[in-house]
N, C-alpha and C. Protein backbone atom coordinates (compact mmCIF):
# COMPACT_ATOMS: atom_id res chain seq x y z
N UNK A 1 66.13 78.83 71.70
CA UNK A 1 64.84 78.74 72.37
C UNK A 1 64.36 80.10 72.85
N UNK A 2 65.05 80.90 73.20
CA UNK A 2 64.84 82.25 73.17
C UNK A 2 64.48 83.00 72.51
N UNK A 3 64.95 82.79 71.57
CA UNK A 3 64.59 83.69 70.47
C UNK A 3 63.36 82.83 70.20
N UNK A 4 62.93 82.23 70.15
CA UNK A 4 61.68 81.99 69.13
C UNK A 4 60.71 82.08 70.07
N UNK A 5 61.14 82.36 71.49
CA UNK A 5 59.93 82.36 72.45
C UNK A 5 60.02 84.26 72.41
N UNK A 6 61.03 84.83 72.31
CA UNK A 6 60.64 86.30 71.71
C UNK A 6 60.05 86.48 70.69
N UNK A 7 60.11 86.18 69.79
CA UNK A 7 59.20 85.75 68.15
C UNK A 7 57.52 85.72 68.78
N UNK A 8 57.76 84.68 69.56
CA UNK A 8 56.17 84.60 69.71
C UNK A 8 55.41 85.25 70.76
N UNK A 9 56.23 85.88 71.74
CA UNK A 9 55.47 86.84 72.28
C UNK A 9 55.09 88.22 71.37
N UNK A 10 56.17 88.65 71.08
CA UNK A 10 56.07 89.64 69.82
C UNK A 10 55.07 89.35 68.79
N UNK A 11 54.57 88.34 68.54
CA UNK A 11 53.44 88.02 67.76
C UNK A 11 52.53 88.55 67.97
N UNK A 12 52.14 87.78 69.60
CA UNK A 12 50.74 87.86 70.24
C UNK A 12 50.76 89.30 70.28
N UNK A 13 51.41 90.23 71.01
CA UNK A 13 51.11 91.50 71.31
C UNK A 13 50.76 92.30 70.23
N UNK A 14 51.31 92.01 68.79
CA UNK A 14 50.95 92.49 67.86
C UNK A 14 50.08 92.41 67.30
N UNK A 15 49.97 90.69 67.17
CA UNK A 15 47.92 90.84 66.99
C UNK A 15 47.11 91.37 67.71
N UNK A 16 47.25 91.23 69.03
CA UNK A 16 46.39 91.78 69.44
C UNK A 16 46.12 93.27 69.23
N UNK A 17 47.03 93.84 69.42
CA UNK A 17 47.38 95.90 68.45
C UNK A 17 46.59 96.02 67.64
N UNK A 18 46.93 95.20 66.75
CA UNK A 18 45.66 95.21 65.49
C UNK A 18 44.34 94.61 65.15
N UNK A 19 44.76 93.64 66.07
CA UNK A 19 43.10 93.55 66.39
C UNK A 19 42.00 94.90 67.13
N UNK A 20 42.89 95.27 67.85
CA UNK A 20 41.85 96.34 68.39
C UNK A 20 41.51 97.62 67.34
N UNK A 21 43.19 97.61 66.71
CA UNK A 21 43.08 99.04 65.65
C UNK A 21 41.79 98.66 64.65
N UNK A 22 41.86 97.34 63.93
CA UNK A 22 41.13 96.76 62.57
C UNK A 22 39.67 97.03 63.54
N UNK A 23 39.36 96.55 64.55
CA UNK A 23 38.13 96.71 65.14
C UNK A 23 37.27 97.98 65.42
N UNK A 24 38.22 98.65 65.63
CA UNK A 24 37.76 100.29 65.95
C UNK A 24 37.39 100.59 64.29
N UNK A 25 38.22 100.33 63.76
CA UNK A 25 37.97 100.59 61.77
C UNK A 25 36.89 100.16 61.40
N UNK A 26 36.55 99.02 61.75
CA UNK A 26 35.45 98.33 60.98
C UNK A 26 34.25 99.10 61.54
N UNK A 27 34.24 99.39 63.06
CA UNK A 27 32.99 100.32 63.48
C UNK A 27 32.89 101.32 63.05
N UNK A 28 33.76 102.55 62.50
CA UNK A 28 33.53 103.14 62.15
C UNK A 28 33.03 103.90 60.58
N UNK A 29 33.23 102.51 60.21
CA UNK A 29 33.25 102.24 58.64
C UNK A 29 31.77 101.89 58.41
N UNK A 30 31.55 100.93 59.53
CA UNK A 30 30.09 100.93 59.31
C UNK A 30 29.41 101.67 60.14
N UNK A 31 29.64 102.84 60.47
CA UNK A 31 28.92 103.71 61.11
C UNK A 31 28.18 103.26 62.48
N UNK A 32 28.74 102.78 63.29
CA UNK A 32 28.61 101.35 64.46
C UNK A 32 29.32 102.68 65.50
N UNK A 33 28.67 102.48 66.92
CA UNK A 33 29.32 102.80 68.03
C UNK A 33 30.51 102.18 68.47
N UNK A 34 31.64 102.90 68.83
CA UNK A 34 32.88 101.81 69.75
C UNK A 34 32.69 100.65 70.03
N UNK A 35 32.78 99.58 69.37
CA UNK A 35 32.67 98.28 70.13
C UNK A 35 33.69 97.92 71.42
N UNK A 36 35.11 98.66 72.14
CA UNK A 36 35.08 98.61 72.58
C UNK A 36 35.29 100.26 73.35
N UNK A 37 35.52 100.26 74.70
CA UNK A 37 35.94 101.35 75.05
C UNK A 37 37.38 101.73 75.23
N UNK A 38 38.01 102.63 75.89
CA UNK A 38 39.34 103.31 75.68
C UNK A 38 39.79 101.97 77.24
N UNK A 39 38.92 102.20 78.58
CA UNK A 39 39.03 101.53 79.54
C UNK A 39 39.64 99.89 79.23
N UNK A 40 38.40 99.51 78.51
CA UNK A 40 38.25 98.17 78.03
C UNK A 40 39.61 97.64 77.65
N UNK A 41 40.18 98.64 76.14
CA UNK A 41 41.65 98.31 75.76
C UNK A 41 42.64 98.14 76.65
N UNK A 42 42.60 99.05 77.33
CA UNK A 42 43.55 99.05 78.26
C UNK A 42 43.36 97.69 79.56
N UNK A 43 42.78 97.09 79.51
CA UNK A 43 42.54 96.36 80.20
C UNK A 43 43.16 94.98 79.78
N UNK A 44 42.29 94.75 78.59
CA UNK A 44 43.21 94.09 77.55
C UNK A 44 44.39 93.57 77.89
N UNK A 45 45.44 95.26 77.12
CA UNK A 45 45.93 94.68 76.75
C UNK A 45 47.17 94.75 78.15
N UNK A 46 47.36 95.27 79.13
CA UNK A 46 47.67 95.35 80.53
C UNK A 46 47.47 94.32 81.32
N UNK A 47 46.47 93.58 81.84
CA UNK A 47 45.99 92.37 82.57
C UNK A 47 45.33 91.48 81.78
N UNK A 48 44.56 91.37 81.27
CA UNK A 48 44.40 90.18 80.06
C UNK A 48 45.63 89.47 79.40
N UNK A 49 46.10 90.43 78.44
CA UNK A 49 47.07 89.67 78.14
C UNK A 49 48.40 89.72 78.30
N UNK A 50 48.73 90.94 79.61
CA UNK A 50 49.94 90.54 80.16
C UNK A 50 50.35 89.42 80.81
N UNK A 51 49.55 89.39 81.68
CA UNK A 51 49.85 87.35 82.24
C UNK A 51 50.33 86.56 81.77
N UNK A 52 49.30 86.69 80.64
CA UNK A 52 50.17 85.13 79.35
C UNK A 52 50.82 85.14 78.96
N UNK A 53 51.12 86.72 78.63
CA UNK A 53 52.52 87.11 77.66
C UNK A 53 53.62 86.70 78.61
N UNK A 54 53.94 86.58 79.81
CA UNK A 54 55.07 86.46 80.63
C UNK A 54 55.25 84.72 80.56
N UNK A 55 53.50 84.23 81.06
CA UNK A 55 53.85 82.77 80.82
C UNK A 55 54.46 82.17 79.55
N UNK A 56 53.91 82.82 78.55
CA UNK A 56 54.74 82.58 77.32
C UNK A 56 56.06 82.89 76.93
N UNK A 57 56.68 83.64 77.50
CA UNK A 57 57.77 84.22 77.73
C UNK A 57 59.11 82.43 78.04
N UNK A 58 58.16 82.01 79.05
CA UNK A 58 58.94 80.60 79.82
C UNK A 58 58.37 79.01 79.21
N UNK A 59 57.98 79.60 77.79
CA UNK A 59 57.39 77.75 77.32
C UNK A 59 59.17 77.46 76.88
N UNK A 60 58.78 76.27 77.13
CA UNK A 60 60.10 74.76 77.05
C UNK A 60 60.34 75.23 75.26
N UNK A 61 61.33 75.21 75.57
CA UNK A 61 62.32 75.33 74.10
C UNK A 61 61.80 73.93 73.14
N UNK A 62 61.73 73.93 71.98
CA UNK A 62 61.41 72.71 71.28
C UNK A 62 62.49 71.68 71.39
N UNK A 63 62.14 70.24 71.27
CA UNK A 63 62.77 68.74 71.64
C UNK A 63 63.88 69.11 70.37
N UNK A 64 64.06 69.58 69.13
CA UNK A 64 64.71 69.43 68.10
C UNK A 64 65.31 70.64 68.15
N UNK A 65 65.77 71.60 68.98
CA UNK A 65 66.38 72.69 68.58
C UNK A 65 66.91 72.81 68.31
N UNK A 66 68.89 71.94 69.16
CA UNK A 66 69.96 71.50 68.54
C UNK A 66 69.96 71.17 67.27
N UNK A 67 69.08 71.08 66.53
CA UNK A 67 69.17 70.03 64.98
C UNK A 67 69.00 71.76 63.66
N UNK A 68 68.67 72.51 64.73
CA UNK A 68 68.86 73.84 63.72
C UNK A 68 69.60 74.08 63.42
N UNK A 69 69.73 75.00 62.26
CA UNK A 69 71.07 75.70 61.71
C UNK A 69 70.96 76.65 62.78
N UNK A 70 72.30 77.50 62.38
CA UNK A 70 72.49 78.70 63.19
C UNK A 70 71.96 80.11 62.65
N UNK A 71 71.01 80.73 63.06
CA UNK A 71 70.67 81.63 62.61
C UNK A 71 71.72 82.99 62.20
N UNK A 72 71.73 83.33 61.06
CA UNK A 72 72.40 84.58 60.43
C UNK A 72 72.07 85.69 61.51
N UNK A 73 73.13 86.65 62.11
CA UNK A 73 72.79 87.53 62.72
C UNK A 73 72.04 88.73 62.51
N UNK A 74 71.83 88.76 61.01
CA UNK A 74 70.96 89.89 60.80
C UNK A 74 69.28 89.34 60.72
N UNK A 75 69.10 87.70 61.12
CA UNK A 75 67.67 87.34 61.02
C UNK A 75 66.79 88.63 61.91
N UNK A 76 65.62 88.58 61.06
CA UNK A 76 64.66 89.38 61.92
C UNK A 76 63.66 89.18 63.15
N UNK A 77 63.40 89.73 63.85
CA UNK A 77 62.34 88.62 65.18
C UNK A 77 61.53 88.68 64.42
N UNK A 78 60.99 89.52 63.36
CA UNK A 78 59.73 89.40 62.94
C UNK A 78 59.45 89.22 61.36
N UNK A 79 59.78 88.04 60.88
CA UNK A 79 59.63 87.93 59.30
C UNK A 79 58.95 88.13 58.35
N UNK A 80 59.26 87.90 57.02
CA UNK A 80 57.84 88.21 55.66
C UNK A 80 56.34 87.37 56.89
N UNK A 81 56.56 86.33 56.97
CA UNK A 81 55.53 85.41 56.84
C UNK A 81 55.54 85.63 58.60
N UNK A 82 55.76 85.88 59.64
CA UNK A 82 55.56 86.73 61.13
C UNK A 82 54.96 87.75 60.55
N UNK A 83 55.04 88.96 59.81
CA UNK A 83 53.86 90.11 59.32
C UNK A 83 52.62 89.67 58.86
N UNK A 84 53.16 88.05 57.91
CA UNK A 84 51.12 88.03 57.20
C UNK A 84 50.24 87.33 58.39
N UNK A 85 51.38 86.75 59.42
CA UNK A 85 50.34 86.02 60.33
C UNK A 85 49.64 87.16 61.37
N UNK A 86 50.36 88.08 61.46
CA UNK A 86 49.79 89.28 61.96
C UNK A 86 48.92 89.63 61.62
N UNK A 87 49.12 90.37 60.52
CA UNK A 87 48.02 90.65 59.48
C UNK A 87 46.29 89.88 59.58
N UNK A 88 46.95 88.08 59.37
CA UNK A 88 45.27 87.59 58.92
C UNK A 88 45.16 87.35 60.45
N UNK A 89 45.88 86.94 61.61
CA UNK A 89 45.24 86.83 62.57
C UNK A 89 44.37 87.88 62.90
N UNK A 90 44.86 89.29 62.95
CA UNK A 90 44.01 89.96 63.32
C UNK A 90 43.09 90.50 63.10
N UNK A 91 42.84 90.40 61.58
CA UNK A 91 41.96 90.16 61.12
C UNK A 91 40.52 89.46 61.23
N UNK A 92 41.56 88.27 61.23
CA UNK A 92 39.84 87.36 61.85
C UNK A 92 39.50 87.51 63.44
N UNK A 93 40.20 87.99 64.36
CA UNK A 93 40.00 88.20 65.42
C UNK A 93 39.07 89.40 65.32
N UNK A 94 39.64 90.55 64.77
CA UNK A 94 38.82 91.80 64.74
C UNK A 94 37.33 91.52 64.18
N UNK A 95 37.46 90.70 62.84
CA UNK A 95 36.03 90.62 62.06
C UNK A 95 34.94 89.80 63.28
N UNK A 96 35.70 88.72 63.93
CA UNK A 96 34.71 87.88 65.03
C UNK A 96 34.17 88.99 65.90
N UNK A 97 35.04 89.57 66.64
CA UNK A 97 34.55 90.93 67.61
C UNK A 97 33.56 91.43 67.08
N UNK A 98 33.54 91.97 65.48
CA UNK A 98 32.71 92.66 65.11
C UNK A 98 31.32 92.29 64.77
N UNK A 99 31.19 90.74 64.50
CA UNK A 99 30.48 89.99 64.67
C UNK A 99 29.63 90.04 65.65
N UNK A 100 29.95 89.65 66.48
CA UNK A 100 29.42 89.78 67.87
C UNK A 100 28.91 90.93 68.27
N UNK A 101 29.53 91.89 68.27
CA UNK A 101 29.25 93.01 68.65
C UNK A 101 27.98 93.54 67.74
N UNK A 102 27.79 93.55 66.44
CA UNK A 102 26.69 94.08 65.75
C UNK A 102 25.56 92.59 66.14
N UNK A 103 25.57 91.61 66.34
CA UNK A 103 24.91 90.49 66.71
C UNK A 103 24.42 90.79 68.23
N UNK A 104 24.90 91.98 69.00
CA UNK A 104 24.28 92.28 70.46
C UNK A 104 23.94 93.73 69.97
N UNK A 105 24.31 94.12 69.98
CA UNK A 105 23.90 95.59 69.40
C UNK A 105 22.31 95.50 68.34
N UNK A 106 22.35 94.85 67.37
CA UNK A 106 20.83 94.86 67.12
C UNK A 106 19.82 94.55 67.31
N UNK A 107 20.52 93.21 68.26
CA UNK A 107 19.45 92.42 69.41
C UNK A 107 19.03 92.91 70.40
N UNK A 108 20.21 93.87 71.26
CA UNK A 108 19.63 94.90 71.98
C UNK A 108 19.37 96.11 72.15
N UNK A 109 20.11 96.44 71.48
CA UNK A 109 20.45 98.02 71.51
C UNK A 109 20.65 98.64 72.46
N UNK A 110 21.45 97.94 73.10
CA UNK A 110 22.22 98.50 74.48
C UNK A 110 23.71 98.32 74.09
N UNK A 111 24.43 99.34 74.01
CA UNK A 111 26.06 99.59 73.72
C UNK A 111 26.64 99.16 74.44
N UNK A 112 26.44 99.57 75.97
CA UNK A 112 27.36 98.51 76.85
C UNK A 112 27.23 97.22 77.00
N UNK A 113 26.32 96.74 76.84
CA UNK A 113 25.90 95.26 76.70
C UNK A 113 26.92 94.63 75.20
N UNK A 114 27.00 95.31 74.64
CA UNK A 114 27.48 95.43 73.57
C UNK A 114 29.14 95.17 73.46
N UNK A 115 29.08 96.29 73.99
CA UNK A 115 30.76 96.53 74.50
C UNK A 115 31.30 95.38 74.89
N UNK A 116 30.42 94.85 76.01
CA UNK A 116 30.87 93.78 77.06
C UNK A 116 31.24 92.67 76.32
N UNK A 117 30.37 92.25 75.75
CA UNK A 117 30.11 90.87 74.66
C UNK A 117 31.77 90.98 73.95
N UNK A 118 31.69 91.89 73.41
CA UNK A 118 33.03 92.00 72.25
C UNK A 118 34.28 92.18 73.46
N UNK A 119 34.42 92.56 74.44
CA UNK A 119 34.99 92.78 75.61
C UNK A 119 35.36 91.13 75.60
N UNK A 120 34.66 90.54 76.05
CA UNK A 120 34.76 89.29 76.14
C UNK A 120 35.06 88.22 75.54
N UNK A 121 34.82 88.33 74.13
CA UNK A 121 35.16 87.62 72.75
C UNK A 121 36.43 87.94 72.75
N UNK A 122 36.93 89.02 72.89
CA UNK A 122 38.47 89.39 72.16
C UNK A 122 39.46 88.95 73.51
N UNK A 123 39.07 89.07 74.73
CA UNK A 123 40.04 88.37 75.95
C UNK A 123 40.23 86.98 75.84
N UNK A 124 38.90 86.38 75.60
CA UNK A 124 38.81 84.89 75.40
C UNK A 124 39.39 84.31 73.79
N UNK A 125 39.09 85.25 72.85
CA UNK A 125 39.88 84.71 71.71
C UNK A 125 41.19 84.45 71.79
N UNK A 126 41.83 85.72 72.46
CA UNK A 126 43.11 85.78 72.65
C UNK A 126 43.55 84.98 73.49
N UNK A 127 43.04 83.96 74.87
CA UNK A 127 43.20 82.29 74.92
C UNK A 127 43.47 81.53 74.59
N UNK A 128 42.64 81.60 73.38
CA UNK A 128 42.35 80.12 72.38
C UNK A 128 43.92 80.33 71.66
N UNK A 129 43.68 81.76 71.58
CA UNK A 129 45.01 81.89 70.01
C UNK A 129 46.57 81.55 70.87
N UNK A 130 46.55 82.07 71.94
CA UNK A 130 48.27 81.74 72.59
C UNK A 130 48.28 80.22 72.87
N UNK A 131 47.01 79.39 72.61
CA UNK A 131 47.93 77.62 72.87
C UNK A 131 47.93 77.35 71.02
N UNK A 132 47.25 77.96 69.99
CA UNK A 132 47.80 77.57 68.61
C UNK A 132 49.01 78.51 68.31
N UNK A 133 49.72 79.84 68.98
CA UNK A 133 50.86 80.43 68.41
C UNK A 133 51.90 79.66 69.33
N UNK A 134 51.79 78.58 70.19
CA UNK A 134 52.56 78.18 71.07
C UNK A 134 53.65 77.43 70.31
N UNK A 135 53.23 76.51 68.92
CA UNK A 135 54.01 75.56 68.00
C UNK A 135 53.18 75.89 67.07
N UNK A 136 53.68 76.98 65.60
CA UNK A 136 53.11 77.06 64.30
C UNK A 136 53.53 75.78 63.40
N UNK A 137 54.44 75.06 63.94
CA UNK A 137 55.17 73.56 63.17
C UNK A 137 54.32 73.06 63.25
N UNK A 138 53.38 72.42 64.22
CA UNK A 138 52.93 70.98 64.60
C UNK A 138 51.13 71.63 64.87
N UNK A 139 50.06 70.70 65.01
CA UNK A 139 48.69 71.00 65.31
C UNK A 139 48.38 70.78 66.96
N UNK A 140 47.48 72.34 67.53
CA UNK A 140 47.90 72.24 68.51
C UNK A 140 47.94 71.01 69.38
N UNK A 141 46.70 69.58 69.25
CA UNK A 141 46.72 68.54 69.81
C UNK A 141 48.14 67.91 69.50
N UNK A 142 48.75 67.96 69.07
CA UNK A 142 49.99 67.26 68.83
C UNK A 142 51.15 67.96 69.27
N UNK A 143 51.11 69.24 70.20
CA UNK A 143 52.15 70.14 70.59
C UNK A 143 52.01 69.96 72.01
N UNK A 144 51.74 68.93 73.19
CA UNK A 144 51.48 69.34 74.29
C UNK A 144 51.25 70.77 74.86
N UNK A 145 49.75 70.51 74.27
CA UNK A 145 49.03 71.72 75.03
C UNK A 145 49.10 72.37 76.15
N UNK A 146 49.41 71.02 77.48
CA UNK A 146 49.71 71.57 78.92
C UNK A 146 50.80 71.19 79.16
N UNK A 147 51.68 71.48 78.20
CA UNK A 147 53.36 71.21 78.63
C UNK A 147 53.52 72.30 79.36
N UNK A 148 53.07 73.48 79.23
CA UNK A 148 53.62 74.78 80.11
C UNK A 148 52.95 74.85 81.30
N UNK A 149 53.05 74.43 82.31
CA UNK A 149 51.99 75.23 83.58
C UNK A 149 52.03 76.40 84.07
N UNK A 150 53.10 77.02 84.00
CA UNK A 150 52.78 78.45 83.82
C UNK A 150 51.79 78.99 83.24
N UNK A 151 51.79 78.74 81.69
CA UNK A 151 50.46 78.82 81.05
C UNK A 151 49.50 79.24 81.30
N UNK A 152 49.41 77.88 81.31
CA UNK A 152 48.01 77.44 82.19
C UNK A 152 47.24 77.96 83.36
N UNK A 153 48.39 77.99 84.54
CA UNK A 153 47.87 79.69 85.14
C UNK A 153 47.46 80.88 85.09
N UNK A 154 48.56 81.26 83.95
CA UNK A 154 48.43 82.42 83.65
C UNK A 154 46.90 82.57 83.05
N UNK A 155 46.56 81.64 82.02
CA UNK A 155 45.20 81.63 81.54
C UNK A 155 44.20 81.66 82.89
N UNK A 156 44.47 80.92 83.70
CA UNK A 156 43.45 80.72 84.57
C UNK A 156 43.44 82.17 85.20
N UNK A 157 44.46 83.10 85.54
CA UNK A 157 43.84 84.23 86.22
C UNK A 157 43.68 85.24 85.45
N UNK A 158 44.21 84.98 84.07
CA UNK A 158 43.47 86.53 83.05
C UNK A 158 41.59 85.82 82.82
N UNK A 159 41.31 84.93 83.17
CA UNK A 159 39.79 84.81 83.09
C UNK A 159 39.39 85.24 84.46
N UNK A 160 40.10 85.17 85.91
CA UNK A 160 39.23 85.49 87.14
C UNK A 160 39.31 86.82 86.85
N UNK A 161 40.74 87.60 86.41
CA UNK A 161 40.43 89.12 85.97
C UNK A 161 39.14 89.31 85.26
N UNK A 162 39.13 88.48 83.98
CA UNK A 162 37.81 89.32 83.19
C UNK A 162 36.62 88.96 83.72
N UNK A 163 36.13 87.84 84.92
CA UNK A 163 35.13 87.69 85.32
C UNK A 163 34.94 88.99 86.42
N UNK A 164 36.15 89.16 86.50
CA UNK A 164 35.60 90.45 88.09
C UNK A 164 35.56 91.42 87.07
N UNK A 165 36.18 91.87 86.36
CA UNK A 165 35.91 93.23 85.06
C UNK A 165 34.43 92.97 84.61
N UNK A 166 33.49 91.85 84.54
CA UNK A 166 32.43 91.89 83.90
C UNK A 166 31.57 92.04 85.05
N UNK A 167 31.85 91.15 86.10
CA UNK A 167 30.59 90.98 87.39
C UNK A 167 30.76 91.60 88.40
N UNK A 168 32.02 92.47 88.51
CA UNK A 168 32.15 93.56 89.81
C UNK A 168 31.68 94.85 89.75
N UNK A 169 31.04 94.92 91.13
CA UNK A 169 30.65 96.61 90.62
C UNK A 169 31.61 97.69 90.16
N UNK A 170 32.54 97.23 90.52
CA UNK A 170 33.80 98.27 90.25
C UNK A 170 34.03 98.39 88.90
N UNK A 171 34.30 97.14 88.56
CA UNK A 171 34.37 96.78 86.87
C UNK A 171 33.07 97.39 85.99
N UNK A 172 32.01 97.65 86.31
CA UNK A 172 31.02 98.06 85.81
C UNK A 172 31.07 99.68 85.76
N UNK A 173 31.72 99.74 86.85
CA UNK A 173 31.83 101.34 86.98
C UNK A 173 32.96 102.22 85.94
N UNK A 174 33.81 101.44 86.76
CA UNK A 174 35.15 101.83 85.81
C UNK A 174 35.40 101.76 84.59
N UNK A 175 34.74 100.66 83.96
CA UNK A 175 34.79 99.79 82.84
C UNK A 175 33.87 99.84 81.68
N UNK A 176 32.88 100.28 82.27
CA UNK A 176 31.47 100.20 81.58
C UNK A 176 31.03 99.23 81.11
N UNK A 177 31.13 98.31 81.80
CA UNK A 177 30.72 96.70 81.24
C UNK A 177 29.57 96.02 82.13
N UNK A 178 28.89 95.30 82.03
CA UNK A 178 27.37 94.86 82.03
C UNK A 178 27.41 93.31 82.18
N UNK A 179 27.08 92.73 83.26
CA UNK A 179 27.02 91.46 83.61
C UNK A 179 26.26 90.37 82.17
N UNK A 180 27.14 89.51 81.32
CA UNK A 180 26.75 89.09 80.41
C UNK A 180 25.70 87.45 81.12
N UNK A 181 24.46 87.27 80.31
CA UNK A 181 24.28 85.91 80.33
C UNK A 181 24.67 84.84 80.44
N UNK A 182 24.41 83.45 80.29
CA UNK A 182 24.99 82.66 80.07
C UNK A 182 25.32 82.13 78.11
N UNK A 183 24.40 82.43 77.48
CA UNK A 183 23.38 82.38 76.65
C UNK A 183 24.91 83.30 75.43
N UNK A 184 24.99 83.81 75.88
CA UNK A 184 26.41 85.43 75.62
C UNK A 184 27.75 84.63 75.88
N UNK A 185 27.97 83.85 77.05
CA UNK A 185 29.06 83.59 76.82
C UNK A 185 29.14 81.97 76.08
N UNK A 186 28.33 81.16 75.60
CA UNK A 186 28.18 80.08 74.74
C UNK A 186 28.53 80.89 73.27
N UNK A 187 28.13 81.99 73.09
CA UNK A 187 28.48 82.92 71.63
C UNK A 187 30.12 83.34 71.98
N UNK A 188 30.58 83.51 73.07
CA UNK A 188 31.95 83.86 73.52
C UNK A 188 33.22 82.99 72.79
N UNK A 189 32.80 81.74 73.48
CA UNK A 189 33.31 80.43 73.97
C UNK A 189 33.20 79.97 72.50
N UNK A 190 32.11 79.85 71.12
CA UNK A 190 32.40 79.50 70.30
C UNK A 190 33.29 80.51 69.59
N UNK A 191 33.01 81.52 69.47
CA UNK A 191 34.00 82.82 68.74
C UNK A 191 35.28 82.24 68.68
N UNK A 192 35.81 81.74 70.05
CA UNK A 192 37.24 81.63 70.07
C UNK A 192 37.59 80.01 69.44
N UNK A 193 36.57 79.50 69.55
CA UNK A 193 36.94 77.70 69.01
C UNK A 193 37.12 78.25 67.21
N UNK A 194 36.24 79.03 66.69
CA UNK A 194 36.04 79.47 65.50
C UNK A 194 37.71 80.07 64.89
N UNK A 195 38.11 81.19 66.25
CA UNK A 195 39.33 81.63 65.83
C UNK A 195 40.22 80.66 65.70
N UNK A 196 40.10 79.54 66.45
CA UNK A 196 41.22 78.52 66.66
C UNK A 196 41.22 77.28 65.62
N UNK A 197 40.36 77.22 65.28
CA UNK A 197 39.80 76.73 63.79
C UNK A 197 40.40 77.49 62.16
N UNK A 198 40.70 78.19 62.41
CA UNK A 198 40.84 79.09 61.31
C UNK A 198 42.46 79.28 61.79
N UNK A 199 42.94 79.61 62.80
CA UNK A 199 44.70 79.51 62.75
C UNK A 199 44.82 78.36 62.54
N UNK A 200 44.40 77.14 63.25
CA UNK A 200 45.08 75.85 63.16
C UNK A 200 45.10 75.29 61.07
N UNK A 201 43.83 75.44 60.32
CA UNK A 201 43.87 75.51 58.99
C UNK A 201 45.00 76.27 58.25
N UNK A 202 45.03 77.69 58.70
CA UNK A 202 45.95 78.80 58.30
C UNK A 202 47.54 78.23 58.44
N UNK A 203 47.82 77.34 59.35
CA UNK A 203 49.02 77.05 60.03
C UNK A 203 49.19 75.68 59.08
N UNK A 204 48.24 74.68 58.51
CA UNK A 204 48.51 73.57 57.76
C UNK A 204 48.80 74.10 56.13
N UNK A 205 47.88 75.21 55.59
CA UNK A 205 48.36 75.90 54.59
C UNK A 205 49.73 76.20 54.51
N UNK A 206 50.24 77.18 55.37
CA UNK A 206 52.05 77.39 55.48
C UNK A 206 52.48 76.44 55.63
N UNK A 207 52.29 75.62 56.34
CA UNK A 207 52.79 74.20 56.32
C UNK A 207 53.27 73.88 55.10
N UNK A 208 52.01 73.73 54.12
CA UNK A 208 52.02 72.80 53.12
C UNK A 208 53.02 73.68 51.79
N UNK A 209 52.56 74.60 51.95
CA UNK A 209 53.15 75.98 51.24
C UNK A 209 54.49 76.32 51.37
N UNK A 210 55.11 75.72 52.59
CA UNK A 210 56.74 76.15 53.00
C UNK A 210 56.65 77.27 52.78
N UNK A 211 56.13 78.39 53.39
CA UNK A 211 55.76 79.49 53.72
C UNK A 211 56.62 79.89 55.27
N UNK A 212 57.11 78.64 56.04
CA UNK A 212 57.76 79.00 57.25
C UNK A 212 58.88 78.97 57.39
N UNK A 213 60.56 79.28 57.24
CA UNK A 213 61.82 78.31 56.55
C UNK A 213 62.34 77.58 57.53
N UNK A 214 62.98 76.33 57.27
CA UNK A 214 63.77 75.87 58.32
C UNK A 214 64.53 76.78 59.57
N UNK A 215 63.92 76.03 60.65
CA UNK A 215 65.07 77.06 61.51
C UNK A 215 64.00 77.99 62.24
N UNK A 216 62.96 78.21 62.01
CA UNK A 216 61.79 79.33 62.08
C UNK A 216 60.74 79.08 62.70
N UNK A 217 60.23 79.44 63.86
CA UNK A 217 58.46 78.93 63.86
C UNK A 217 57.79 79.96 63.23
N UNK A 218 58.07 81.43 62.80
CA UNK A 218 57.44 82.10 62.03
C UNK A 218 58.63 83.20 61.07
């Protein structure tokens, strides 16, 4: 149970890495301002998604663990098929950001407004995505979603963080971020149902594919 709850923190942190790297790429590829800032990242990936990463750290070992083989000591924490989920997660995480971000950016043409939006998409994606990397076996409605309360906390205060990072003056200062609409965060809030849509599919493919091996959640 340990190990696979190291597996999956090691996941998340890694998508998220590359989500920010693939994101910075894509702006500059299309000749696009920073979608986010240097501040922003760091914010990320420090209080955003340190919280969860710890709550995730303490999810309940799976009901069938005993029924595993014993893992070979040279297994890796991070496998063929742990790299491609890396890979396309962050991918579609980065491409949504970028989405968004050129979707406020031409609407307004205000960068920090800009910033903020994708600021916000990528904290909140990264939500959605730690209750589908919680069980890659099973769909997340069928994995007790609020089996962890830790969790669940933890989620609850990496959002009062990003609400004071968006609506505090401090956060504005420090941060360069710009009090979003309501209107902005309905575009937020779907981004991440979208991401979670697209792992939970991605996750029935390997499924079906035996793409994951016995013994493995990734």
């Amino acid at each position: 149970g340990m190990f696979e709850n190291i597996r999956k923190v090691v996941l998340y942190l890694l998508s998220d890495a590359f989500t920010e790297i693939f994101l910075i790429i894509g702006s500059l590829l299309l000749k696009l301002p920073l979608p986010l800032t240097a501040a922003q990242i760091l914010w990320i990936n420090i209080l955003n998604d340190g919280i969860p990463n710890i709550a995730l750290a303490l999810e309940p070992k799976e009901g069938n663990v005993m029924a595993e083989p014993p893992r070979h000591k040279d297994t890796p924490i991070i496998s063929f098929t742990g790299k491609l989920l890396i890979g396309i997660v962050s991918t579609l995480k980065a491409g949504i950001g970028l989405i968004v971000f050129v979707i406020m950016y031409w609407s307004t043409k205000d960068a920090a407004l800009s910033q903020t939006a994708t600021f916000a998409t990528i904290a909140v994606a990264s939500f959605f995505y730690i209750f589908s990397l919680r069980h890659f076996r099973t769909g997340i409605f069928r994995s007790q979603p609020f089996r962890n309360p830790w969790l669940i906390g933890a989620i609850g205060i990496g959002m009062i963080i990003l609400f004071g990072a968006i609506y505090s003056h401090v956060g504005n200062i420090y941060l360069g971020t710009r009090p979003l609409a309501g209107s902005v965060w309905v575009m937020v809030g779907a981004s991440g149902l979208v991401l979670l849509g697209c792992i939970e599919l991605l996750k029935v493919v390997i499924h079906k594919k035996h793409l994951i091996p016995r013994g493995s959640i990734i």
